[in-house]
PDB file of N, CA and C in Angstrom:
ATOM      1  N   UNK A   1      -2.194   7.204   2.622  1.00  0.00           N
ATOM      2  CA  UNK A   1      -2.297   7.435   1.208  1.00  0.00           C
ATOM      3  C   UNK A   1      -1.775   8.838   0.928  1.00  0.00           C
ATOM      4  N   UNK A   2      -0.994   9.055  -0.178  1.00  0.00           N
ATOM      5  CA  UNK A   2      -0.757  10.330  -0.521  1.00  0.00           C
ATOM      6  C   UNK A   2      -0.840  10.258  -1.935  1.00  0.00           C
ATOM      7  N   UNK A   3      -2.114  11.815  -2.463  1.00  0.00           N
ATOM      8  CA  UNK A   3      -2.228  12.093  -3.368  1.00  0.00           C
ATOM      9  C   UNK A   3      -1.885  13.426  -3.544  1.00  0.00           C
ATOM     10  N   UNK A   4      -1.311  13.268  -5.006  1.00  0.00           N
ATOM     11  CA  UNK A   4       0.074  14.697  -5.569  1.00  0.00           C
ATOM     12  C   UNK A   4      -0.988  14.788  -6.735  1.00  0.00           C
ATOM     13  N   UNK A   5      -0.553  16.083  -7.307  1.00  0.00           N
ATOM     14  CA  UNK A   5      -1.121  16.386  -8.625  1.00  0.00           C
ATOM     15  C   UNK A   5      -0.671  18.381  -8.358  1.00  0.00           C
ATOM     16  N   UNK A   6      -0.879  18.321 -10.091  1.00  0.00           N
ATOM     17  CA  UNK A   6      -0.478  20.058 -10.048  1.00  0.00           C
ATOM     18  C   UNK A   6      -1.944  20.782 -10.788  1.00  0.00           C
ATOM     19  N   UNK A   7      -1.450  22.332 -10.491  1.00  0.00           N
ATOM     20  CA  UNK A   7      -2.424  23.221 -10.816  1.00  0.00           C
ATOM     21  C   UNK A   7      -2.177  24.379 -11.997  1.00  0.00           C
ATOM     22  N   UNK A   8      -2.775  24.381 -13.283  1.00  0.00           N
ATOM     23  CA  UNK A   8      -2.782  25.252 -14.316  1.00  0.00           C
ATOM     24  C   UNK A   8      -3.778  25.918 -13.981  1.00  0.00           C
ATOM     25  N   UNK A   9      -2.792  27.323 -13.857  1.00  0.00           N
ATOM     26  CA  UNK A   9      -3.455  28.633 -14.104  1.00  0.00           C
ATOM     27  C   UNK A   9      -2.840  29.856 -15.162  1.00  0.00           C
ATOM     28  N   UNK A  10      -4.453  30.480 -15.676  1.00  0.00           N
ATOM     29  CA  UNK A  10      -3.741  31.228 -16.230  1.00  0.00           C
ATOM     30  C   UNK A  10      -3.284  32.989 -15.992  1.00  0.00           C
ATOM     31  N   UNK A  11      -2.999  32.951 -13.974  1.00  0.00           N
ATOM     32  CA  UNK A  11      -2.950  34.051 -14.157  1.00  0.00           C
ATOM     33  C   UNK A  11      -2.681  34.013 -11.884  1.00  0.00           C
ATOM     34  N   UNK A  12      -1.983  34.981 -11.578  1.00  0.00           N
ATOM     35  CA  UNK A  12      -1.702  35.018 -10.525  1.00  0.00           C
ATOM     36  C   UNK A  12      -2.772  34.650  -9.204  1.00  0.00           C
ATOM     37  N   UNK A  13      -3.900  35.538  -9.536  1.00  0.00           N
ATOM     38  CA  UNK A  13      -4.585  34.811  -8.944  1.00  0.00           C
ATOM     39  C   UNK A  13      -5.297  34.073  -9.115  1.00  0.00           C
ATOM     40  N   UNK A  14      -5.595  33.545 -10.388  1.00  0.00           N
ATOM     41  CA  UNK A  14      -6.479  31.621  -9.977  1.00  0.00           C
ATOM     42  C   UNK A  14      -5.487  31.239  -9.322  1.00  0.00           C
ATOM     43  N   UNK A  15      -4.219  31.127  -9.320  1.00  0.00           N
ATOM     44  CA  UNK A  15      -3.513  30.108  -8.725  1.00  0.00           C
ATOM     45  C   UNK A  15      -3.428  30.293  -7.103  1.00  0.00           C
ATOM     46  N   UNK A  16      -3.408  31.959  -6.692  1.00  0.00           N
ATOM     47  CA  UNK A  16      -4.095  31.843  -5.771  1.00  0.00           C
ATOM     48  C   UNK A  16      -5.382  32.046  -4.976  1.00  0.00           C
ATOM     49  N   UNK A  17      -6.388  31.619  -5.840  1.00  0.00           N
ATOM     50  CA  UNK A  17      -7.790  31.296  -5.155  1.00  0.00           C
ATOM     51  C   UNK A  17      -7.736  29.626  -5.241  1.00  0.00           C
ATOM     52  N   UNK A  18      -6.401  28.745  -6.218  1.00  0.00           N
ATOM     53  CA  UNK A  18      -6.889  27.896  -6.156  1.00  0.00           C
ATOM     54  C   UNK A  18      -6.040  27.064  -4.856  1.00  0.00           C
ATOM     55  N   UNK A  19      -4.957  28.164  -4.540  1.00  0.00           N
ATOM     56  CA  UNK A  19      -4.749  27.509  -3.093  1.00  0.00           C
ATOM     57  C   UNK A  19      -5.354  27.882  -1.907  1.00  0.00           C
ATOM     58  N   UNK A  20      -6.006  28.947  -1.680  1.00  0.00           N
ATOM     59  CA  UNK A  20      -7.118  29.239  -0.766  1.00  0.00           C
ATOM     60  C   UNK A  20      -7.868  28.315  -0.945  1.00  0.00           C
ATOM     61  N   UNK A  21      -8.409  27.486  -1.948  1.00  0.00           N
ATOM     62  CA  UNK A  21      -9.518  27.198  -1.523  1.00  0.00           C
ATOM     63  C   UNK A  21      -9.105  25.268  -1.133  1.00  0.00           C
ATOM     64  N   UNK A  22      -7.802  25.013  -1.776  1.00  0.00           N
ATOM     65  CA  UNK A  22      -7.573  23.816  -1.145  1.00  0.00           C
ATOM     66  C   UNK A  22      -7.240  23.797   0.133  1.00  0.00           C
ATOM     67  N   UNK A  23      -6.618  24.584   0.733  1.00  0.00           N
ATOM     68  CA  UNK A  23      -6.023  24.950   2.374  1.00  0.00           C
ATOM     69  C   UNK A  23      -7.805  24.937   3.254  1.00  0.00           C
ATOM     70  N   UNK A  24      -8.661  25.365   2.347  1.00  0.00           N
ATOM     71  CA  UNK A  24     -10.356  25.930   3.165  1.00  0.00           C
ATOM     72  C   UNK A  24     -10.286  24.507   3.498  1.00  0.00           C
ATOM     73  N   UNK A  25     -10.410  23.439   2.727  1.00  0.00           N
ATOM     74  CA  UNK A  25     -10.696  22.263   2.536  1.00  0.00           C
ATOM     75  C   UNK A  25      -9.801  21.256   3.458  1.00  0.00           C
ATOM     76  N   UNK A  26      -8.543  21.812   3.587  1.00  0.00           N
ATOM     77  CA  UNK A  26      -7.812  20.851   4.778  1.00  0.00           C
ATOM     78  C   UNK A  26      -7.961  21.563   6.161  1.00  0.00           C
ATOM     79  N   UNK A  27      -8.766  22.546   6.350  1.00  0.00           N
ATOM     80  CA  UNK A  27      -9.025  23.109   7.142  1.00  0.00           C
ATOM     81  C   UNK A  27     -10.005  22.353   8.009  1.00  0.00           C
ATOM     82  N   UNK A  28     -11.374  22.821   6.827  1.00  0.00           N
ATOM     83  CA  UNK A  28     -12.446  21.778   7.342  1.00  0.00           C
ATOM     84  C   UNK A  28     -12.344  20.131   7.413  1.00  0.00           C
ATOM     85  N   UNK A  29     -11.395  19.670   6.882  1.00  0.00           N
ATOM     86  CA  UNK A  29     -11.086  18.235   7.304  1.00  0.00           C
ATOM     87  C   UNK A  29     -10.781  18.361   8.701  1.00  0.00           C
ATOM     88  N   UNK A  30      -9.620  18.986   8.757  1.00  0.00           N
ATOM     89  CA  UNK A  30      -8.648  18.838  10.301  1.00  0.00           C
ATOM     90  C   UNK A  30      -9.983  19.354  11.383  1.00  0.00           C
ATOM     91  N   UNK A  31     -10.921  20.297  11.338  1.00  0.00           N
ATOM     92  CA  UNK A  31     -11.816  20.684  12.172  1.00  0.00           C
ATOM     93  C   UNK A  31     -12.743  19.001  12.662  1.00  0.00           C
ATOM     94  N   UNK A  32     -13.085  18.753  11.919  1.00  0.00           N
ATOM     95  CA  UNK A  32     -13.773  17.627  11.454  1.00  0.00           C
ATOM     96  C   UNK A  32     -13.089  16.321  12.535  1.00  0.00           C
ATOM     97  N   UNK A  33     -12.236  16.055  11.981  1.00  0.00           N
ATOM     98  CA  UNK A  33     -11.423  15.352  12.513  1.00  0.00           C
ATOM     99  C   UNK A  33     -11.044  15.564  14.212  1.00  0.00           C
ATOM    100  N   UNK A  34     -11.044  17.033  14.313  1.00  0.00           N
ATOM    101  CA  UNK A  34     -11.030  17.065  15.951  1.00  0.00           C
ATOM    102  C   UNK A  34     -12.286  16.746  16.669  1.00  0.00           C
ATOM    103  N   UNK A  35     -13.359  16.809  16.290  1.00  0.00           N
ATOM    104  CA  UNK A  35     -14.618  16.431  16.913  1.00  0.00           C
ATOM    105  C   UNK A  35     -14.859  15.248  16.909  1.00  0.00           C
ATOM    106  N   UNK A  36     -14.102  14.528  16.258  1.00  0.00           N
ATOM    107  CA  UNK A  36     -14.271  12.696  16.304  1.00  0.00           C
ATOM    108  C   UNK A  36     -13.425  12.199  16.490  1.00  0.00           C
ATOM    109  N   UNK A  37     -12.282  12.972  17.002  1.00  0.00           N
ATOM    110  CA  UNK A  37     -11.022  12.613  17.791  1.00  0.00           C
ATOM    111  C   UNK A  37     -10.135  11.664  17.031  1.00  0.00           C
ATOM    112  N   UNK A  38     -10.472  11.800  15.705  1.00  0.00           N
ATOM    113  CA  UNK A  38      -9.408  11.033  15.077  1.00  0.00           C
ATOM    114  C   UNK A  38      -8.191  11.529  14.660  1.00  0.00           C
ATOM    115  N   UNK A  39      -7.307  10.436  13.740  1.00  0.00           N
ATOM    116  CA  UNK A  39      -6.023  10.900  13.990  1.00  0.00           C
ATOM    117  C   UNK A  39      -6.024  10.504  12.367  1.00  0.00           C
ATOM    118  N   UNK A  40      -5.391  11.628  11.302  1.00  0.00           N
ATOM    119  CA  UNK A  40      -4.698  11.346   9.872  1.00  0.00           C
ATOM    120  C   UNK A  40      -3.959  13.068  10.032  1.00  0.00           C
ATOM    121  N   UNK A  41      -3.180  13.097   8.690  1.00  0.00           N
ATOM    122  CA  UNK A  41      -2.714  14.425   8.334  1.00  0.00           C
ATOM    123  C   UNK A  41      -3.235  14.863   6.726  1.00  0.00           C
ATOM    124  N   UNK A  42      -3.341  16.085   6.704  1.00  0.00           N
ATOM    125  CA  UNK A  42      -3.956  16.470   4.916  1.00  0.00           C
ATOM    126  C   UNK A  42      -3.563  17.760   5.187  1.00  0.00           C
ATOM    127  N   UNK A  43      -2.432  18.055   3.930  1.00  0.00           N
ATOM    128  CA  UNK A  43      -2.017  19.045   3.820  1.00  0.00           C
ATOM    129  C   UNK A  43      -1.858  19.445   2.411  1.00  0.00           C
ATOM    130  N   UNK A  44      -1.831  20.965   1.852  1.00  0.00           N
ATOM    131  CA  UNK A  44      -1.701  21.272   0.778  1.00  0.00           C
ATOM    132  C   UNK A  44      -0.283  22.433   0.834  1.00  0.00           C
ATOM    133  N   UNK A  45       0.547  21.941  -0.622  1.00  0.00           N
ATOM    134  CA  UNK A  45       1.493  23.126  -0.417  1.00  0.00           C
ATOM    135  C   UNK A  45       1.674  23.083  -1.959  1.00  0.00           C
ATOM    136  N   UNK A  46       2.636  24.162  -1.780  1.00  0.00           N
ATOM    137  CA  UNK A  46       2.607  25.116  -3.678  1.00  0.00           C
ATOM    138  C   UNK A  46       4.045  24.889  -4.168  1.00  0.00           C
ATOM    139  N   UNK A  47       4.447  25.023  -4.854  1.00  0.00           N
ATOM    140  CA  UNK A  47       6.038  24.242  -5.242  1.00  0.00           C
ATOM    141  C   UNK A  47       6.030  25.351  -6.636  1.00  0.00           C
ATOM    142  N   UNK A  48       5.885  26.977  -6.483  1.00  0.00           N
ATOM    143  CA  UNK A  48       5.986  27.202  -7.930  1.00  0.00           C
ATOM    144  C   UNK A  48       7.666  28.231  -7.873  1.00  0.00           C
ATOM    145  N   UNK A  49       8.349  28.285  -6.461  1.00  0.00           N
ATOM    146  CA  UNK A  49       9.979  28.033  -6.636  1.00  0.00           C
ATOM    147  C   UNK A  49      10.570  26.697  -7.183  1.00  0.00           C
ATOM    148  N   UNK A  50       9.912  25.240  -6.656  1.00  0.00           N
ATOM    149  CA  UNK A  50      10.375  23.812  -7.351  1.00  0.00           C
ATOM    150  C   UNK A  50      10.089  24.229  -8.985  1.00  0.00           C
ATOM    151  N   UNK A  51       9.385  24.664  -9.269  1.00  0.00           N
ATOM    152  CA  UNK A  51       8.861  25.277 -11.005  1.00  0.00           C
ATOM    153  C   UNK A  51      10.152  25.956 -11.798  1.00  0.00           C
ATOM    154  N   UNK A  52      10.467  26.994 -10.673  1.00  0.00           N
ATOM    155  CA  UNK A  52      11.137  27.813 -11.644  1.00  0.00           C
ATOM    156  C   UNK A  52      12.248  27.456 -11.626  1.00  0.00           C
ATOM    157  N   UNK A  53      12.960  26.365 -10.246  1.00  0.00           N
ATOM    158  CA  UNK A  53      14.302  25.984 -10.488  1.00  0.00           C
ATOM    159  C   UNK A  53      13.918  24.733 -12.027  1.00  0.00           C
ATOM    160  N   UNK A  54      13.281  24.005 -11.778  1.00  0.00           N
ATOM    161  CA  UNK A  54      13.113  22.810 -12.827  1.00  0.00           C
ATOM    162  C   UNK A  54      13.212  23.166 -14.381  1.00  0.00           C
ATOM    163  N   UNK A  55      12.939  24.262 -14.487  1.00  0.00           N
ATOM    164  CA  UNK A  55      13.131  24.894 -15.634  1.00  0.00           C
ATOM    165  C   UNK A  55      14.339  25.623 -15.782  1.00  0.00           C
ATOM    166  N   UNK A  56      15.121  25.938 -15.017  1.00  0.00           N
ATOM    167  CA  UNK A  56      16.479  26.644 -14.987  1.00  0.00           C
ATOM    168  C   UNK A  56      17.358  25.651 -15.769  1.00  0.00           C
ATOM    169  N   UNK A  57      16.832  24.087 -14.654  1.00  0.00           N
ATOM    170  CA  UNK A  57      17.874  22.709 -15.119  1.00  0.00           C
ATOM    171  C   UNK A  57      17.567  22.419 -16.623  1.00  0.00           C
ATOM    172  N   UNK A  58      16.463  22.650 -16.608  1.00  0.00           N
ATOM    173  CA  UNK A  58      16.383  22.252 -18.617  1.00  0.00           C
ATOM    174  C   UNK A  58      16.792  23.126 -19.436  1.00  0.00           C
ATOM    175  N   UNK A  59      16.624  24.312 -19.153  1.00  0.00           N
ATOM    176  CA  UNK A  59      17.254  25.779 -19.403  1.00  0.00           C
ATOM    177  C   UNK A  59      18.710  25.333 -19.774  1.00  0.00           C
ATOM    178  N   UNK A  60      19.023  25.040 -18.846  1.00  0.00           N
ATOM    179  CA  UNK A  60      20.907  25.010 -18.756  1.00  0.00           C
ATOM    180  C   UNK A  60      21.088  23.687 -19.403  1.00  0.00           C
ATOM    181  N   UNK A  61      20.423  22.766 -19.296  1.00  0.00           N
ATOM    182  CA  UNK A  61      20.489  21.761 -20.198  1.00  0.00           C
ATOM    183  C   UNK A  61      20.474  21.778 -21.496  1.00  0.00           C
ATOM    184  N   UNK A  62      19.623  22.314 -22.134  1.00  0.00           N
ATOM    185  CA  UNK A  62      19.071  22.621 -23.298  1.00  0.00           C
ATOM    186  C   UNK A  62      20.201  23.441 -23.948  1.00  0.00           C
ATOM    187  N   UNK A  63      20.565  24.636 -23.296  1.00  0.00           N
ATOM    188  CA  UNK A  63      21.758  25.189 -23.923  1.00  0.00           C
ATOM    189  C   UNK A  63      23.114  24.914 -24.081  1.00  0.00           C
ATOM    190  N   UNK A  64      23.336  23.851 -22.640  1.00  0.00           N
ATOM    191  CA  UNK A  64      24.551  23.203 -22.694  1.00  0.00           C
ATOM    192  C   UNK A  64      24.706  21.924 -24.268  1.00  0.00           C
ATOM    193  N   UNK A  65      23.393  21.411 -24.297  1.00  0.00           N
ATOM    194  CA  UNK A  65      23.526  20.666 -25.791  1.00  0.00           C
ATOM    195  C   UNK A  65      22.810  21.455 -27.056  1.00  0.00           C
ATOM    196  N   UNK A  66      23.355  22.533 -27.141  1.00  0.00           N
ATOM    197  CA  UNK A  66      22.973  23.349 -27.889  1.00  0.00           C
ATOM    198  C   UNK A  66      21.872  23.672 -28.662  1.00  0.00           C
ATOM    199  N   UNK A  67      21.117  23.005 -27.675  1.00  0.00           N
ATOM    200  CA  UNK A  67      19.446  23.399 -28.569  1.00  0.00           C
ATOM    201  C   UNK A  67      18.744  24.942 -28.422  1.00  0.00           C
ATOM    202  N   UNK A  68      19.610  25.784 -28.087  1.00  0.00           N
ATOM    203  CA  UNK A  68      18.681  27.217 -26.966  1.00  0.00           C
ATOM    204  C   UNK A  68      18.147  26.710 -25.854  1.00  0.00           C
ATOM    205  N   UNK A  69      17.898  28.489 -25.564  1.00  0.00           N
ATOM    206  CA  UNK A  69      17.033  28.143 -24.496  1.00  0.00           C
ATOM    207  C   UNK A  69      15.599  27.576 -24.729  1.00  0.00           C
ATOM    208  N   UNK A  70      15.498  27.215 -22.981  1.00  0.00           N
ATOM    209  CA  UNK A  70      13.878  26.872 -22.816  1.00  0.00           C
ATOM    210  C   UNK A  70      13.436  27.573 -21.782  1.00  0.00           C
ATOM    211  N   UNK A  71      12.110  28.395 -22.487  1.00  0.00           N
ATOM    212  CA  UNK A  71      11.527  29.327 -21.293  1.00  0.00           C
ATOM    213  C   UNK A  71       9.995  28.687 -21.038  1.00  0.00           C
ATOM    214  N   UNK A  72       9.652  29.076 -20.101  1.00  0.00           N
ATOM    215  CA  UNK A  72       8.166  29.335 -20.047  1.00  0.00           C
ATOM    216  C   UNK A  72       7.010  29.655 -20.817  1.00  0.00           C
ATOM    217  N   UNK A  73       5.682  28.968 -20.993  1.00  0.00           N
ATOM    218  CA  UNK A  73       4.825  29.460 -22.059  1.00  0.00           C
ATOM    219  C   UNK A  73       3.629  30.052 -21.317  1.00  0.00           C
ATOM    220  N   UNK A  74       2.934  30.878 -21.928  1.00  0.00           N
ATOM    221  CA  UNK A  74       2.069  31.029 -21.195  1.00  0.00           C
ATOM    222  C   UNK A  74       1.088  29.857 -20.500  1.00  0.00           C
ATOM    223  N   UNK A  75       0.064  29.996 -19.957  1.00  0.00           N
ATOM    224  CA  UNK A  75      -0.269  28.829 -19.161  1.00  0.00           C
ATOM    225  C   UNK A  75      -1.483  28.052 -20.485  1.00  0.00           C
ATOM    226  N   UNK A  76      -2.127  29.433 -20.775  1.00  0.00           N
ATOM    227  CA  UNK A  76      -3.222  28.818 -21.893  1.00  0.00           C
ATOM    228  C   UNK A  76      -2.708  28.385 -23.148  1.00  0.00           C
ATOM    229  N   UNK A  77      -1.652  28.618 -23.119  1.00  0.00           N
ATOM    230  CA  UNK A  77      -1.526  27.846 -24.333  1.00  0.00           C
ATOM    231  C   UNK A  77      -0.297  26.445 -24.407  1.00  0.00           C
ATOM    232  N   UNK A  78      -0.331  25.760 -22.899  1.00  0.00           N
ATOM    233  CA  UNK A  78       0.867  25.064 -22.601  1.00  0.00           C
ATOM    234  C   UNK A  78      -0.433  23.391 -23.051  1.00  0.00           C
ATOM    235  N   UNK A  79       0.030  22.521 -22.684  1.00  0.00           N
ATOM    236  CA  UNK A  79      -0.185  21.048 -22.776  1.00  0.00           C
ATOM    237  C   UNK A  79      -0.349  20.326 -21.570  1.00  0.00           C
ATOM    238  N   UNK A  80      -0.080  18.914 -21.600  1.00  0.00           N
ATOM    239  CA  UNK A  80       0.131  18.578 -19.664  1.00  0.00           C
ATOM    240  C   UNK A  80       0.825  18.741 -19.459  1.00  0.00           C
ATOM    241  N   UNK A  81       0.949  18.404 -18.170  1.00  0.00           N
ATOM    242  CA  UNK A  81       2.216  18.868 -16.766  1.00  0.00           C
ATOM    243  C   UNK A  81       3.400  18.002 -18.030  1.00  0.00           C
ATOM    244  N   UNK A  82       4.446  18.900 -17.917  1.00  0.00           N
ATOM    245  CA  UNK A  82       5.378  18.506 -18.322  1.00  0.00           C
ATOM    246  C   UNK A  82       6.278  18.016 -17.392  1.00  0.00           C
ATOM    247  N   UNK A  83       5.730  18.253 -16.042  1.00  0.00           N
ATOM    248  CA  UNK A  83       7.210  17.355 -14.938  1.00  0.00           C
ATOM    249  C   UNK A  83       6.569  15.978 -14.434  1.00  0.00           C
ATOM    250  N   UNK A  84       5.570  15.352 -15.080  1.00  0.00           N
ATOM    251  CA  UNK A  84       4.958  13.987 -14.841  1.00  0.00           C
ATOM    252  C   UNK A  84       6.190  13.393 -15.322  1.00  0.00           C
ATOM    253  N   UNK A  85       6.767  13.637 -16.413  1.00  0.00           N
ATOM    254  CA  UNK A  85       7.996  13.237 -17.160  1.00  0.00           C
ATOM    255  C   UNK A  85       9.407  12.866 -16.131  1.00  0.00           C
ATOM    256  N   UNK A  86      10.007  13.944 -15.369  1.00  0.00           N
ATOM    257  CA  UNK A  86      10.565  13.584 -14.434  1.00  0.00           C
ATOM    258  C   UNK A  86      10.573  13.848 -12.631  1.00  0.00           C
ATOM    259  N   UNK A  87       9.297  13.925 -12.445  1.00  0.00           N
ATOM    260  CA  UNK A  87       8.924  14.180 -11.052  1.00  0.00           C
ATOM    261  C   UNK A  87       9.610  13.515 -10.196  1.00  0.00           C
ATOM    262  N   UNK A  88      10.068  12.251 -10.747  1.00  0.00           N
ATOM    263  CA  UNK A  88      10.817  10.858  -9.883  1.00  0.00           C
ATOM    264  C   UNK A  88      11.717  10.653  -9.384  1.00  0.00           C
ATOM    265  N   UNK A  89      12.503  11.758 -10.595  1.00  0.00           N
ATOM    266  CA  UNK A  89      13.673  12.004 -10.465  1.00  0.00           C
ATOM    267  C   UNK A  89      14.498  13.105 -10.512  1.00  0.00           C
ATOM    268  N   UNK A  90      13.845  14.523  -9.783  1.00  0.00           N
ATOM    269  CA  UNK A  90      14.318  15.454 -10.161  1.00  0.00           C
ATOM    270  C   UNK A  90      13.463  16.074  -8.832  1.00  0.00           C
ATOM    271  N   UNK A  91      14.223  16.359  -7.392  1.00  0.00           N
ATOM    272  CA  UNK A  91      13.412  16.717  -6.202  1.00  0.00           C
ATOM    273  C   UNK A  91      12.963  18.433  -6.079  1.00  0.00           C
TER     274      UNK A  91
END
């Protein structure tokens, strides 16, 4: 099974206490897992370079069909994940 999902923060470090504390958590799985000798993988990783290119492409998009640019909003005052939209298709 693999479960994806993203993280709003509004500020350098929630985002990183909120990956400390998911990494604590695949930590204590994988510990876990060695004492009962089983076998899965659980990993957590951060994609906020995948962020800033994804926004470059709409960036350059956006201006190439002459709407302006598109920048970044702050975090508190943004909506949902706006890359649920094209996560599928845009690596």
């Amino acid at each position: 099974m693999t479960v994806t999902g993203d993280v709003r923060a509004l500020s350098p470090q929630q985002l990183a206490h909120a990956e400390r504390t998911m990494l604590a958590i695949v930590e204590k799985h994988h510990r876990a897992l060695r004492q009962n000798s089983r076998s899965t993988r659980v990993s957590a990783n951060g994609t906020e370079r995948g962020n800033r290119r994804l926004l470059a492409r709409y960036d350059q998009a956006s201006r190439d069909l002459g709407f302006g640019a598109v920048m970044a909003v702050d975090p508190s005052r943004a909506g949902a994940a706006d890359v649920a939209f094209v996560a599928g298709r845009v690596p």
